[in-house]
Protein backbone atom coordinates (compact mmCIF):
# COMPACT_ATOMS: atom_id res chain seq x y z
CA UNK A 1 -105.52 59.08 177.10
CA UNK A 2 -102.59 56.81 177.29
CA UNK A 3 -99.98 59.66 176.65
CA UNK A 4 -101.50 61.81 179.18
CA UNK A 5 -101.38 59.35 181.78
CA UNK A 6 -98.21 57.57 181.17
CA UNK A 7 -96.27 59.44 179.02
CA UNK A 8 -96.59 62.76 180.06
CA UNK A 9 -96.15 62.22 183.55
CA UNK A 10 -92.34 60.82 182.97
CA UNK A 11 -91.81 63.98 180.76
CA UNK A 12 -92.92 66.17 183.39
CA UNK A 13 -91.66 64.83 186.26
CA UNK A 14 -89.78 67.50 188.13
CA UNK A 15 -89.70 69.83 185.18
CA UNK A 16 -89.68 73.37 187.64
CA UNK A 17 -86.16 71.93 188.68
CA UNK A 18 -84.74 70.97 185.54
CA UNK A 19 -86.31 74.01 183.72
CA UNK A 20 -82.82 75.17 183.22
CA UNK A 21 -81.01 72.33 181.34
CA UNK A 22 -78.97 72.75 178.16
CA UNK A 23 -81.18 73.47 175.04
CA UNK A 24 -80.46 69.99 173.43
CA UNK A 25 -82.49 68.00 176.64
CA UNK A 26 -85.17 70.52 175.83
CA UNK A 27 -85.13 69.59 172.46
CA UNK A 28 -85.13 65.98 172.96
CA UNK A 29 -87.84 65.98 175.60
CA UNK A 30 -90.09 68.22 172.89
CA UNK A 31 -89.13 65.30 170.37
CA UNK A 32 -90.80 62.73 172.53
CA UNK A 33 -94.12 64.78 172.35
CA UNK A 34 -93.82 65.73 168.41
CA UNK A 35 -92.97 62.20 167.67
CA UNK A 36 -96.02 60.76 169.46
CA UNK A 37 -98.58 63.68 168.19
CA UNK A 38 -98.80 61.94 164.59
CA UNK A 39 -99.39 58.31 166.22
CA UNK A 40 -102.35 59.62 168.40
CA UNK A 41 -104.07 61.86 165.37
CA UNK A 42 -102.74 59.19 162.45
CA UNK A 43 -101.81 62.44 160.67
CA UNK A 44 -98.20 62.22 158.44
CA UNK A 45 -95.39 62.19 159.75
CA UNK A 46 -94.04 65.39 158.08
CA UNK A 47 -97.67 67.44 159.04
CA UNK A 48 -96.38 70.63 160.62
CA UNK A 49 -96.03 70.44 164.20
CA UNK A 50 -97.90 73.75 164.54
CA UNK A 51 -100.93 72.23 162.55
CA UNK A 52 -100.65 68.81 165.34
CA UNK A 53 -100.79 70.94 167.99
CA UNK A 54 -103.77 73.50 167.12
CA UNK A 55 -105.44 69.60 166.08
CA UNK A 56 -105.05 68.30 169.34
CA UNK A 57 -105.37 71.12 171.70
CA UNK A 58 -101.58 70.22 173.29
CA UNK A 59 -99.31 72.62 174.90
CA UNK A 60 -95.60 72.69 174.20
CA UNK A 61 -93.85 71.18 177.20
CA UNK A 62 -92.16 74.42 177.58
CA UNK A 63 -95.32 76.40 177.92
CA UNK A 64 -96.43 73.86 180.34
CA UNK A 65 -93.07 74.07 182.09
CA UNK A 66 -93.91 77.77 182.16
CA UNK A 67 -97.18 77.37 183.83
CA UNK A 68 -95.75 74.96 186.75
CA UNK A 69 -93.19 77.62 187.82
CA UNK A 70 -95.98 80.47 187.85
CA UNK A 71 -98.30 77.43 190.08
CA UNK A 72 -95.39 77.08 192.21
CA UNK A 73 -94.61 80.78 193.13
């Protein structure tokens, strides 16, 4: 609950603009989310990121990214 209302938010934040930037922001925004996922389930910290996010139900924050620029047109 924490992450989705403080975290995410600042991760987010004007993502349809900056949907563009170099690969290596992507990446490090995406590490923010993978490195919190084991601290919320208190799985290992070398689980599979696939196997986090079918346990918690999360979307990449590129699919989510995705789904703000189809909301916007």
């Amino acid at each position: 609950m924490i992450y989705f209302m403080y975290i995410r938010p600042t991760l987010e934040y004007g993502d349809v603009i900056w949907d563009g930037c170099a690969q290596a922001d992507v990446a490090l925004l995406q590490g923010i989310q993978l490195t919190l996922a084991p601290v919320v389930t208190g799985a290992n910290c070398r689980t599979s990121h696939v196997l986090l996010y079918n346990y918690i139900g999360w979307e990449t924050l590129a699919r989510h990214r995705d789904k703000h620029r189809l909301r916007l047109l």
